[in-house]
C-alpha atoms as a PDB file:
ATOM      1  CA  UNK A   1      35.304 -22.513  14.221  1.00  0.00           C
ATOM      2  CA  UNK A   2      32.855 -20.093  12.718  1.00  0.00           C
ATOM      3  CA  UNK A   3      29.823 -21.827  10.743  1.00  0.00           C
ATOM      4  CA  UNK A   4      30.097 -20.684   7.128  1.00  0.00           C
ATOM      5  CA  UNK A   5      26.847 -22.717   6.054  1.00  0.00           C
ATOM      6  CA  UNK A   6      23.996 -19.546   6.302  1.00  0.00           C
ATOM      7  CA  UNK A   7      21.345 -22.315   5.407  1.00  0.00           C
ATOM      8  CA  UNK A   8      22.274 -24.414   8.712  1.00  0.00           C
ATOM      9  CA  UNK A   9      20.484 -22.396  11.702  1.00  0.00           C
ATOM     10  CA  UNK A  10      21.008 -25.279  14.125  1.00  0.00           C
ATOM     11  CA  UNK A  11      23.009 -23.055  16.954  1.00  0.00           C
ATOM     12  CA  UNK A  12      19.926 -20.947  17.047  1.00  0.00           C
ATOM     13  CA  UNK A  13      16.887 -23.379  16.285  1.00  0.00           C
ATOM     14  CA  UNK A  14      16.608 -24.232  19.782  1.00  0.00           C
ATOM     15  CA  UNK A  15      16.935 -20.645  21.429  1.00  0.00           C
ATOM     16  CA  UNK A  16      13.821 -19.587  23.220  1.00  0.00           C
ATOM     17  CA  UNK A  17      12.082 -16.307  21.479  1.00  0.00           C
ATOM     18  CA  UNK A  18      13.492 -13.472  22.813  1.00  0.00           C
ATOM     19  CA  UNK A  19      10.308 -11.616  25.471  1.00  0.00           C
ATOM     20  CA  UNK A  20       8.700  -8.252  24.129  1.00  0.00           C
ATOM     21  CA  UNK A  21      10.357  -5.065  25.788  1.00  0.00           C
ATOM     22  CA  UNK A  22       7.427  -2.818  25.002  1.00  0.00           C
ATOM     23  CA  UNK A  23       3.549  -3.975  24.321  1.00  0.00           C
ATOM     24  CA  UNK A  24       2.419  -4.720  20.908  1.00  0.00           C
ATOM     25  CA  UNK A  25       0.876  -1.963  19.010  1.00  0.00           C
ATOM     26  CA  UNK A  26      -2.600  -2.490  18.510  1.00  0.00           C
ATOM     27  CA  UNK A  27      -3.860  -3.506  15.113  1.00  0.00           C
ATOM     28  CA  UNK A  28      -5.683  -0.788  14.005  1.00  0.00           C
ATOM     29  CA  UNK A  29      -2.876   1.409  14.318  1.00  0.00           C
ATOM     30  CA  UNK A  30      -0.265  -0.731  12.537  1.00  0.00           C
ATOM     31  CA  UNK A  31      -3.083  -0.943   9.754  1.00  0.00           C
ATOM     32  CA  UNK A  32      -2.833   3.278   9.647  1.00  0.00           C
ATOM     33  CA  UNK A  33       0.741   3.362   9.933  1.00  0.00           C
ATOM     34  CA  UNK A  34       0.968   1.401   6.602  1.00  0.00           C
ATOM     35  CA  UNK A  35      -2.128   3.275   4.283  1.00  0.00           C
ATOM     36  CA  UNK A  36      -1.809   4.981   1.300  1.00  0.00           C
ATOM     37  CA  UNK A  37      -1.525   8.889   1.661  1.00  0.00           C
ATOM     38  CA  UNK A  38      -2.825  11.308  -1.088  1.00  0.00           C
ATOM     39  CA  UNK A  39       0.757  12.466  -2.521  1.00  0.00           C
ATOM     40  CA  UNK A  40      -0.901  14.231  -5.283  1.00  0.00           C
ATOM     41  CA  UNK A  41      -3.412  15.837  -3.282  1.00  0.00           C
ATOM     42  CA  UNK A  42      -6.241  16.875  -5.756  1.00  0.00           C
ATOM     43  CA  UNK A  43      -4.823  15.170  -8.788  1.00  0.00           C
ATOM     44  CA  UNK A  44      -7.515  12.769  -9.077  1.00  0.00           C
ATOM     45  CA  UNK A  45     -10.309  15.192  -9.045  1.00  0.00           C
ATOM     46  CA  UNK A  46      -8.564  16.666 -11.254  1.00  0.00           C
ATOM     47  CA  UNK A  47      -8.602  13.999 -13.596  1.00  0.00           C
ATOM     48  CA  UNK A  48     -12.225  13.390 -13.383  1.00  0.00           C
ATOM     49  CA  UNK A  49     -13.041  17.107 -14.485  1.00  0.00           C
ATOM     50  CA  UNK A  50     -11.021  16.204 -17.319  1.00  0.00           C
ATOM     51  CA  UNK A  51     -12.328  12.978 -18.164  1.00  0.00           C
ATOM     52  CA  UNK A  52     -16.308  14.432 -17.822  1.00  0.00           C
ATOM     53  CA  UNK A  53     -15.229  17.274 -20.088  1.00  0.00           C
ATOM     54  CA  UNK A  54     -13.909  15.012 -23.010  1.00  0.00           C
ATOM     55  CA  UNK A  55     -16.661  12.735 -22.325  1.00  0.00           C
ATOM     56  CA  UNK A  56     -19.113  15.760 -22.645  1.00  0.00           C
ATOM     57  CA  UNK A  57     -17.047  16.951 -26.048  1.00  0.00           C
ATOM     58  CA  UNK A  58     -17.770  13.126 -27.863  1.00  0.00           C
ATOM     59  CA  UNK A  59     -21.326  13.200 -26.919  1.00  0.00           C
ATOM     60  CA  UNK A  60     -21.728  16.425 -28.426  1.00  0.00           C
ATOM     61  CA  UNK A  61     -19.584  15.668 -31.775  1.00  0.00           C
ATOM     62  CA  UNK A  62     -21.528  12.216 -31.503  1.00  0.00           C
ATOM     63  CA  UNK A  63     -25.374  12.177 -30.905  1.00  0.00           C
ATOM     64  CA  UNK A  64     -27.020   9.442 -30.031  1.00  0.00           C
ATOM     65  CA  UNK A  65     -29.334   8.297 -33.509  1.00  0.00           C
ATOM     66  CA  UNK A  66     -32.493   6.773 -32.503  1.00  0.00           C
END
């Protein structure tokens, strides 16, 4: 009879783990493998030119009064 129950893992809880068939990839490439890439390549700089530019516009339509 097939077990039904997916919360009852007894035919497996005893089972040995099953031995690594190649060697572990070292963690400083698994870190790479898994960082952020620049999919908008120049879009941020992009958006700091803008940003400086307004910012330059309000401090010219708003001086500083001392």
């Amino acid at each position: 009879m097939i077990n039904t129950n997916h919360n009852d893992y007894s035919d497996i809880i005893g089972l040995p783990r099953p031995k690594l068939s190649h060697p572990r990839m070292p963690r400083s490439q698994r870190a790479a493998q898994f960082a952020s890439f620049d999919a908008l390549q120049g879009y941020g700089d992009e958006i700091e030119e803008t940003a400086a530019e307004h910012a330059a516009r309000f401090d010219a339509a708003n001086p500083l009064s001392e």
